[in-house]
Every structure is written in structure tokens, then in C-alpha cells.
PDB file of N, CA and C in Angstrom:
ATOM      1  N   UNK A   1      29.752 -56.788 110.086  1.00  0.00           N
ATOM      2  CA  UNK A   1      29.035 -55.901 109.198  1.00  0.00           C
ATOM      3  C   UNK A   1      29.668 -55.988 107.803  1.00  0.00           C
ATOM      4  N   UNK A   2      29.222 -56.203 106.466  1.00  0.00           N
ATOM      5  CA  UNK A   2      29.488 -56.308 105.492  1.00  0.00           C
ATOM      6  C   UNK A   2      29.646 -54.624 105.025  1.00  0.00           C
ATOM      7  N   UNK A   3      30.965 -55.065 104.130  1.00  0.00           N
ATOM      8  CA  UNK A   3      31.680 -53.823 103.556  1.00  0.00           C
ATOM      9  C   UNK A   3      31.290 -53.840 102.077  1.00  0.00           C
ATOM     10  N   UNK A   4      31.871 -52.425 101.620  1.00  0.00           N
ATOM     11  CA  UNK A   4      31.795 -52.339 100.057  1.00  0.00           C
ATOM     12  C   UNK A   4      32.999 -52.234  99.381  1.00  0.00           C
ATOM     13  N   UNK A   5      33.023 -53.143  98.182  1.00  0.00           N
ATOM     14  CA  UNK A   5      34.648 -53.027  97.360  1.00  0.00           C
ATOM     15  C   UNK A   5      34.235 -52.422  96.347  1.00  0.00           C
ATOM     16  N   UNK A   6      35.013 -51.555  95.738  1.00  0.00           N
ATOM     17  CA  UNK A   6      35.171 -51.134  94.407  1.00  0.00           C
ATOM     18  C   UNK A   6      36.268 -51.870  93.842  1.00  0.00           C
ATOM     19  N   UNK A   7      36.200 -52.617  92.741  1.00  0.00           N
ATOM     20  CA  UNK A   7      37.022 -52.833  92.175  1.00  0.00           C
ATOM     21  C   UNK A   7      37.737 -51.460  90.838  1.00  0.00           C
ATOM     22  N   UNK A   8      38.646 -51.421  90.542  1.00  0.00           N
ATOM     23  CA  UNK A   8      38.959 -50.505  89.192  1.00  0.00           C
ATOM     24  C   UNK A   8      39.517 -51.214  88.581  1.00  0.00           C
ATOM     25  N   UNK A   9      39.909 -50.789  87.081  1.00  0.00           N
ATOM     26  CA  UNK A   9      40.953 -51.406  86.182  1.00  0.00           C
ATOM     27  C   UNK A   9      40.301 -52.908  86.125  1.00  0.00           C
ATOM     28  N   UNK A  10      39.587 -53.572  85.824  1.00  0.00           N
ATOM     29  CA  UNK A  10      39.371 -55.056  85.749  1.00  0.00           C
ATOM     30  C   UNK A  10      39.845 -55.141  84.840  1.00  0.00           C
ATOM     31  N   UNK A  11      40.924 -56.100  84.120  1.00  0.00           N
ATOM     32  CA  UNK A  11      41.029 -56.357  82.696  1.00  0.00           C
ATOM     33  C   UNK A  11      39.661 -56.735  82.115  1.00  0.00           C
ATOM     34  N   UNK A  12      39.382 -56.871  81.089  1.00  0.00           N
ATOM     35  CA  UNK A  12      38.429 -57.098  80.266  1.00  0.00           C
ATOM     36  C   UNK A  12      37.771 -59.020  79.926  1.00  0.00           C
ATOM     37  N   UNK A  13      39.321 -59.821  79.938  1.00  0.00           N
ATOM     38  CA  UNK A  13      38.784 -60.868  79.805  1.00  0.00           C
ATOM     39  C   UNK A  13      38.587 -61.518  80.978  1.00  0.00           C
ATOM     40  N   UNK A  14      38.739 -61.169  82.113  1.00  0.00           N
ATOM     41  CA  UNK A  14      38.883 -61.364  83.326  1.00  0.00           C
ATOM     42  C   UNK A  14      37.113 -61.068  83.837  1.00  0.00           C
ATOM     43  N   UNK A  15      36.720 -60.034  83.377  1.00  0.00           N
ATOM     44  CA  UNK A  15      35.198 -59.832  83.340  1.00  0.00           C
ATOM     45  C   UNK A  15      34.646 -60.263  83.137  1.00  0.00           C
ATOM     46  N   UNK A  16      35.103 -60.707  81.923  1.00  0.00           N
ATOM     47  CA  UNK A  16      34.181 -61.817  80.843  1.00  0.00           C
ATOM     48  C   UNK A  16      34.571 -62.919  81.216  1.00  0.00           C
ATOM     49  N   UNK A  17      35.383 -63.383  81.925  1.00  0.00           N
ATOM     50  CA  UNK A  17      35.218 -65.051  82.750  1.00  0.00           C
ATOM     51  C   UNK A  17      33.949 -65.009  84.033  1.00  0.00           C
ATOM     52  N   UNK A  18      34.419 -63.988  84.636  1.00  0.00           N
ATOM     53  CA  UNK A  18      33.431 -63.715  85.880  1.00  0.00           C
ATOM     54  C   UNK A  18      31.543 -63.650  85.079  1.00  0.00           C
ATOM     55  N   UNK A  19      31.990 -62.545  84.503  1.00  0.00           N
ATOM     56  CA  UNK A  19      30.549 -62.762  83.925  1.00  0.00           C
ATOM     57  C   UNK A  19      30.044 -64.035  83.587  1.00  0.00           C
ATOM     58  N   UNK A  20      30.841 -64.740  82.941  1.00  0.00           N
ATOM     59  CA  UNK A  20      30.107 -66.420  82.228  1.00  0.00           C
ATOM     60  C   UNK A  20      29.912 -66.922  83.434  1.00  0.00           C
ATOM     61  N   UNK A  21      31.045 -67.219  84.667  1.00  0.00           N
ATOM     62  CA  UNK A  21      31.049 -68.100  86.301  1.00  0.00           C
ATOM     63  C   UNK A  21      29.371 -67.436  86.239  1.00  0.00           C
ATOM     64  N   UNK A  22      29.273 -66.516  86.700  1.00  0.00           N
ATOM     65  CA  UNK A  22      27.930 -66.078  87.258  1.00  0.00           C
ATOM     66  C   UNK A  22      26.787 -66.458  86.659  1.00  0.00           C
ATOM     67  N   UNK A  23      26.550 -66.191  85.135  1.00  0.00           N
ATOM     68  CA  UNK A  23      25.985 -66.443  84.460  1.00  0.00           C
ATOM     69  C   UNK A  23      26.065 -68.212  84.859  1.00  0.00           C
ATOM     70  N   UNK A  24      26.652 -69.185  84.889  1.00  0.00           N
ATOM     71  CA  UNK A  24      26.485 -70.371  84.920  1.00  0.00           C
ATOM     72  C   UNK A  24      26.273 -70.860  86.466  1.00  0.00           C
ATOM     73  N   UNK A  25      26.911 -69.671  87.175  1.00  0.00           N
ATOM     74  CA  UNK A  25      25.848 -70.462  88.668  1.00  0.00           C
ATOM     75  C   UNK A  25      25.031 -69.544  89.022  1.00  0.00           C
ATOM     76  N   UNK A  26      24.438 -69.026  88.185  1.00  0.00           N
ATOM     77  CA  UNK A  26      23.162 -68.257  88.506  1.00  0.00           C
ATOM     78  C   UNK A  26      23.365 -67.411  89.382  1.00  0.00           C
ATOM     79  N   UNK A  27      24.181 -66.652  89.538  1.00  0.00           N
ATOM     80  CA  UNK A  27      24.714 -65.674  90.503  1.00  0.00           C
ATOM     81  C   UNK A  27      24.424 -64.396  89.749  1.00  0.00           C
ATOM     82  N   UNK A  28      24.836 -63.665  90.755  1.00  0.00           N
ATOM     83  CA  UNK A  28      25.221 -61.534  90.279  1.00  0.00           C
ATOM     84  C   UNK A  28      26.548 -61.733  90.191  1.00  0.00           C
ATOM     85  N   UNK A  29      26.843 -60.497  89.022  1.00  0.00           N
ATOM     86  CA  UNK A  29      28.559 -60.605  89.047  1.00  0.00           C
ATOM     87  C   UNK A  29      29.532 -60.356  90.828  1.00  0.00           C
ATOM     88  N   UNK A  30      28.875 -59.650  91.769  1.00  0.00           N
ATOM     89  CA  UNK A  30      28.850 -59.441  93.243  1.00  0.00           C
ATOM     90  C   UNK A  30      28.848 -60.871  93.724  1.00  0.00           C
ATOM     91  N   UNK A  31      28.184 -61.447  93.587  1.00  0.00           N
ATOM     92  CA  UNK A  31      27.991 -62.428  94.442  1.00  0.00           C
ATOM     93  C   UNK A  31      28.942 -64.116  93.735  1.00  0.00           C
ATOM     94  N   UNK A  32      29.395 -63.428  92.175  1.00  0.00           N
ATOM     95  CA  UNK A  32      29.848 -64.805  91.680  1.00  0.00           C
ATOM     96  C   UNK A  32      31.873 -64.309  92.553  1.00  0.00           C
ATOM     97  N   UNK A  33      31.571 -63.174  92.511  1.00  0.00           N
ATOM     98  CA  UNK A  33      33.152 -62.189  93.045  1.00  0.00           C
ATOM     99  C   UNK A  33      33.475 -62.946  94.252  1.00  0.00           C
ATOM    100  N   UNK A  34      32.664 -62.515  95.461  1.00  0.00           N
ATOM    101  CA  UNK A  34      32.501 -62.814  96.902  1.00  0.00           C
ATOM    102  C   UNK A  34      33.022 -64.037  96.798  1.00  0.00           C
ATOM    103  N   UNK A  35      32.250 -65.476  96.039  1.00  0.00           N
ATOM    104  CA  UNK A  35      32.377 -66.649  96.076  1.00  0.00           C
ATOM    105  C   UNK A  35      34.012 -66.853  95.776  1.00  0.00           C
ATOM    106  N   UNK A  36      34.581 -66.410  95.016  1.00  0.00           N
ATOM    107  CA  UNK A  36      35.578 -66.633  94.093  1.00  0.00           C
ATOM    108  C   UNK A  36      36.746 -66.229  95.220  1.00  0.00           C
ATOM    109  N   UNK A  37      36.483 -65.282  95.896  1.00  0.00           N
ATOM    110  CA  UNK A  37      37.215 -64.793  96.785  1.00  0.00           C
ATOM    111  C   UNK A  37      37.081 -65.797  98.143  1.00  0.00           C
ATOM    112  N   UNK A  38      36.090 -65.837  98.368  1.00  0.00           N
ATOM    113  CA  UNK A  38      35.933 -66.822  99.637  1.00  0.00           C
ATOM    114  C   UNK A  38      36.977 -68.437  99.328  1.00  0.00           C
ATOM    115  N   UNK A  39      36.472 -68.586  97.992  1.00  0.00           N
ATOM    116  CA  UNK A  39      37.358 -70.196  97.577  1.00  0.00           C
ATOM    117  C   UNK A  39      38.769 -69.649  97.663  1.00  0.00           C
ATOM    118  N   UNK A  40      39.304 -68.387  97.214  1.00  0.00           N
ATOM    119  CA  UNK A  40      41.069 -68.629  97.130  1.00  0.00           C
ATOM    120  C   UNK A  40      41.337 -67.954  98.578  1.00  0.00           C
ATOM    121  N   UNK A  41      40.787 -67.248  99.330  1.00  0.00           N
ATOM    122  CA  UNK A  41      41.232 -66.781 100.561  1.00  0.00           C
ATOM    123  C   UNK A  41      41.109 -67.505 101.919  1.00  0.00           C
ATOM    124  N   UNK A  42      40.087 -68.553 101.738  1.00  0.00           N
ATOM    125  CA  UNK A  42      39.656 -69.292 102.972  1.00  0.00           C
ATOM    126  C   UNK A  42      40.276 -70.356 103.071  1.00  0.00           C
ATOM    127  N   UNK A  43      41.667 -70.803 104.150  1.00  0.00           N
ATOM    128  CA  UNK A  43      42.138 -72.063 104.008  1.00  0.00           C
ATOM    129  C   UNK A  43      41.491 -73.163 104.316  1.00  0.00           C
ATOM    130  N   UNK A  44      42.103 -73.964 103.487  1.00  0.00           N
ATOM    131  CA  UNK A  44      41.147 -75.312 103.523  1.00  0.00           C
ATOM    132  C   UNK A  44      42.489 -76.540 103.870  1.00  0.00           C
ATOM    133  N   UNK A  45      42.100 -77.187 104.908  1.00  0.00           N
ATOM    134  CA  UNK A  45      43.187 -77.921 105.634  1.00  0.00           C
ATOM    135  C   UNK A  45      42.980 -79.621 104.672  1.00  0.00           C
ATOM    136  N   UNK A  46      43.980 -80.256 104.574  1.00  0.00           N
ATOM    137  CA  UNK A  46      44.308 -81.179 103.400  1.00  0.00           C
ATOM    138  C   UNK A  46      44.949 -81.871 104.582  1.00  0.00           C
ATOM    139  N   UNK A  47      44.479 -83.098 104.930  1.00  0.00           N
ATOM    140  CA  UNK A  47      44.917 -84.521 105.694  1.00  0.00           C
ATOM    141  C   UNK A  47      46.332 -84.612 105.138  1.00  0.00           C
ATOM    142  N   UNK A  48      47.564 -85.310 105.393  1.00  0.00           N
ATOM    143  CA  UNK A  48      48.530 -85.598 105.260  1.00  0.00           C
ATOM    144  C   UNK A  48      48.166 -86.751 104.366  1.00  0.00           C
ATOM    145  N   UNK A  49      47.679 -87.445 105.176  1.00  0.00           N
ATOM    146  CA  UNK A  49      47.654 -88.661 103.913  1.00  0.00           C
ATOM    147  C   UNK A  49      47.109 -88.565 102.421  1.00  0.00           C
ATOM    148  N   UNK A  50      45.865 -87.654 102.902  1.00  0.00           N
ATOM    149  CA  UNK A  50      45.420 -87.490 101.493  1.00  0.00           C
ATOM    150  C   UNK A  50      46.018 -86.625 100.269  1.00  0.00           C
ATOM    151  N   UNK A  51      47.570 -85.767 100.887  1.00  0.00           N
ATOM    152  CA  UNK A  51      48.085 -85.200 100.101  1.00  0.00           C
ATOM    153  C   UNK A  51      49.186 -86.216  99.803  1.00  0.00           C
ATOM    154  N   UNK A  52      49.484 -86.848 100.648  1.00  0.00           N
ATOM    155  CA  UNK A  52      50.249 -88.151 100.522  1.00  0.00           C
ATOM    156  C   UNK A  52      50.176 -88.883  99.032  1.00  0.00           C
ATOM    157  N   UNK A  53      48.448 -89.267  98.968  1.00  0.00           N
ATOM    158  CA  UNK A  53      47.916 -90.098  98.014  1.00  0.00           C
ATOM    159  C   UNK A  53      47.578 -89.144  96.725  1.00  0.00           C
ATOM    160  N   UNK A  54      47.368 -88.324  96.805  1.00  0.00           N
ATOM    161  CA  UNK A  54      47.407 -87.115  95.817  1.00  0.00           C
ATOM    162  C   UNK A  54      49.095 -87.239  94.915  1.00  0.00           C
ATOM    163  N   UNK A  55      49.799 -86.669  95.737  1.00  0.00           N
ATOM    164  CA  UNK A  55      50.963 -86.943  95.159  1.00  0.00           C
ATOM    165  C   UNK A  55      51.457 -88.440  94.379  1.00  0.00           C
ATOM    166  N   UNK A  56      50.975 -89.569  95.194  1.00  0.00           N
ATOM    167  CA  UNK A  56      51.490 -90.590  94.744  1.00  0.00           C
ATOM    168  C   UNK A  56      50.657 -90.695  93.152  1.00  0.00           C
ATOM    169  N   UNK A  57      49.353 -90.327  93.026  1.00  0.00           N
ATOM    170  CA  UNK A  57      48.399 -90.802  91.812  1.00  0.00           C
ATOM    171  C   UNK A  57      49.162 -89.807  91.095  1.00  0.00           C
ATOM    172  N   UNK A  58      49.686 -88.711  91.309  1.00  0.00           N
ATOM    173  CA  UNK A  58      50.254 -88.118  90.625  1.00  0.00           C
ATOM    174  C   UNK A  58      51.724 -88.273  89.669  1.00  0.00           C
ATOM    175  N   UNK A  59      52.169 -88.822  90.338  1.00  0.00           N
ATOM    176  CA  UNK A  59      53.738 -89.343  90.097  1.00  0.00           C
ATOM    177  C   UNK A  59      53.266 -91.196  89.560  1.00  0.00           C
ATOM    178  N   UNK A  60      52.746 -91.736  90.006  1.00  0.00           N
ATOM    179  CA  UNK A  60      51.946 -92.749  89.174  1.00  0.00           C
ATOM    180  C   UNK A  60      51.199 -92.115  87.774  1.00  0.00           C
ATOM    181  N   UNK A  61      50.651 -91.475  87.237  1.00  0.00           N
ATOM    182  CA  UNK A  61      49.890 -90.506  86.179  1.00  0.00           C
ATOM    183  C   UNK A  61      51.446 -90.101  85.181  1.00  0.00           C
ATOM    184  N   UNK A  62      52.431 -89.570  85.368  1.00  0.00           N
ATOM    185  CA  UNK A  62      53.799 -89.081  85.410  1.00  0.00           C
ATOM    186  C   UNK A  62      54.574 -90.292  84.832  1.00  0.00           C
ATOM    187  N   UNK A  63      54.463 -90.821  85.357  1.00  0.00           N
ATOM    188  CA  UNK A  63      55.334 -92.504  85.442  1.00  0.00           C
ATOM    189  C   UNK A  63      54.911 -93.244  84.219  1.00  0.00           C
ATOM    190  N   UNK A  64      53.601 -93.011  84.222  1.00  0.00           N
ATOM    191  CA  UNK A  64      52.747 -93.894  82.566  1.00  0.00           C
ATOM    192  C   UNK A  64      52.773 -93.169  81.583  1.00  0.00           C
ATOM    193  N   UNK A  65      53.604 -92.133  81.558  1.00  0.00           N
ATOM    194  CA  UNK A  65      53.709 -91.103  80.123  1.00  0.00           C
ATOM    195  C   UNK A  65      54.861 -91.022  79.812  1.00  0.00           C
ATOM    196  N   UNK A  66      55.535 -89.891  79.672  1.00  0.00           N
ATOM    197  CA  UNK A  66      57.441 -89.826  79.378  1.00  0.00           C
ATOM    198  C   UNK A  66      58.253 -89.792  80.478  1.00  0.00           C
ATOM    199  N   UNK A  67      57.486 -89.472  81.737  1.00  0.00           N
ATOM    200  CA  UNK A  67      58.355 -89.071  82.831  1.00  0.00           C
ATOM    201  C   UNK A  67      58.235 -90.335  83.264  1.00  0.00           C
ATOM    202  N   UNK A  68      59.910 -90.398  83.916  1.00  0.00           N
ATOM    203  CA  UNK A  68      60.137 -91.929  84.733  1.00  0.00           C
ATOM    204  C   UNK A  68      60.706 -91.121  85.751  1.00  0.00           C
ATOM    205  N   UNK A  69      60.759 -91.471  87.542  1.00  0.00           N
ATOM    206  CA  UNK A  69      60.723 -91.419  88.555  1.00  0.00           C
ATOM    207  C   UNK A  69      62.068 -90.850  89.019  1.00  0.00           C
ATOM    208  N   UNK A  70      62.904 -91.082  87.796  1.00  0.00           N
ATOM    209  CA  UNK A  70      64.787 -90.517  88.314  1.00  0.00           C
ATOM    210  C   UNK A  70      64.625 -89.176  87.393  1.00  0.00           C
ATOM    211  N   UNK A  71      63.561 -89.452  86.262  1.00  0.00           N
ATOM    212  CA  UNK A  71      63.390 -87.974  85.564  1.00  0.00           C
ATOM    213  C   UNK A  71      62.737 -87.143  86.587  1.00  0.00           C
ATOM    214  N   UNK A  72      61.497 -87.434  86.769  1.00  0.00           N
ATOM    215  CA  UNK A  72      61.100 -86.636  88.005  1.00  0.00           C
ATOM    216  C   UNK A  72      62.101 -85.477  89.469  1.00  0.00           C
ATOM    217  N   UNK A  73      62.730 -86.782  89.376  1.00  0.00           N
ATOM    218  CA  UNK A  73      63.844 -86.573  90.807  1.00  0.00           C
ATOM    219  C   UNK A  73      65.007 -85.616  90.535  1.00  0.00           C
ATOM    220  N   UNK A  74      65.160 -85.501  89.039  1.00  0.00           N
ATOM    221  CA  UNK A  74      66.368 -84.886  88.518  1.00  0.00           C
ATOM    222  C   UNK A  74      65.471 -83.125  88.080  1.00  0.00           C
ATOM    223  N   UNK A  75      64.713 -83.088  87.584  1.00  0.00           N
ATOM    224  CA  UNK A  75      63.365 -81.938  87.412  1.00  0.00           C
ATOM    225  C   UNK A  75      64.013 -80.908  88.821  1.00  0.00           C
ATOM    226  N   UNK A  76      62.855 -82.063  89.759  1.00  0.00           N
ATOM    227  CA  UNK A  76      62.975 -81.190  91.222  1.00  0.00           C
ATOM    228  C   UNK A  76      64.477 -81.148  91.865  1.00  0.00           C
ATOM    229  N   UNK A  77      65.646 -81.132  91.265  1.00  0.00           N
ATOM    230  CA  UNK A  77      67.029 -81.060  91.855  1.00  0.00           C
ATOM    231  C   UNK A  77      67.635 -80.051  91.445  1.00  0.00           C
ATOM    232  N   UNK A  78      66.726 -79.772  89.867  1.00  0.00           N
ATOM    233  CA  UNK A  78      67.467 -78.513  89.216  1.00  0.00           C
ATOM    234  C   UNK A  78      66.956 -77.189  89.756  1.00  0.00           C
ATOM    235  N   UNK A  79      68.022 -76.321  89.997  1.00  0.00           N
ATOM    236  CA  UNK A  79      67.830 -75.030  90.272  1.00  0.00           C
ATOM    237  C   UNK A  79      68.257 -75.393  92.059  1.00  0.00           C
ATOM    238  N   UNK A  80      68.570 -76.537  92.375  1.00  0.00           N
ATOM    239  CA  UNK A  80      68.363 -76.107  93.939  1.00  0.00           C
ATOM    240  C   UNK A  80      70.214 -76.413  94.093  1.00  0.00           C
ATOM    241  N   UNK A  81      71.105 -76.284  92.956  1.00  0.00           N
ATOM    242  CA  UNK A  81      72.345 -76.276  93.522  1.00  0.00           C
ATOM    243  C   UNK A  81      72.798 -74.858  93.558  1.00  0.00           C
TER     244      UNK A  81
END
């Protein structure tokens, strides 16, 4: 059975993002909400490999700019002594 939310306090520009989402998928501000909520609350399971290959295009992407691969490695080392 479907429930009712009240939201309070919305910040203002936060409205006005929702409002435009809706406005651009032709939604109600209700129904652009629901959606928005369904995408960050509903897990969505990610193959190993394909996070695998995610990461690698990533650190490849990384690699062709300022960051080189021992910079990278030295990034993720800091804070963990």
C-alpha cells in the first residue's frame, strides 16, 4: 500500500533542481521525488569485472593527464598510516 511523505525545510535550490528534473522528464514534482529516491535507494549490483574495467579506464583517463600511477598509489596511501 503506498504511503504519504511530507517533506519540510526543503532548501530552496534543491527545489529548484527537482523542479527543472521534473519539468524535463515530464513528471510532477511527486513523481520526479519517488524516481530520485528509487535511483539512490535501490541497489544496483555491478559485475566485478565491469567495475574491474571501470576502474582501469579510469586510472588509464588519470595516467594521460598529470597523474602517473605511483602518484595515484601515493594519493590512496595518504591518511592510511
Amino acid at each position: 500500500m503506498p504511503r504519504t511523505l511530507t517533506l519540510k525545510n526543503i532548501p530552496d535550490e534543491l527545489y529548484c533542481r527537482l523542479k527543472i528534473a521534473a519539468e524535463m522528464h515530464r513528471r510532477s514534482l511527486n513523481s520526479e521525488a519517488i524516481v530520485c529516491l528509487e535511483n539512490v535507494l535501490t541497489p544496483t549490483r555491478i559485475a566485478a569485472s565491469e567495475r574491474l574495467a571501470r576502474a582501469r579506464q579510469l586510472r588509464a583517463e588519470l595516467s594521460a593527464g598529470q597523474f602517473q600511477a605511483q602518484d595515484i598509489d601515493s594519493l590512496k596511501r595518504q591518511g592510511r598510516t
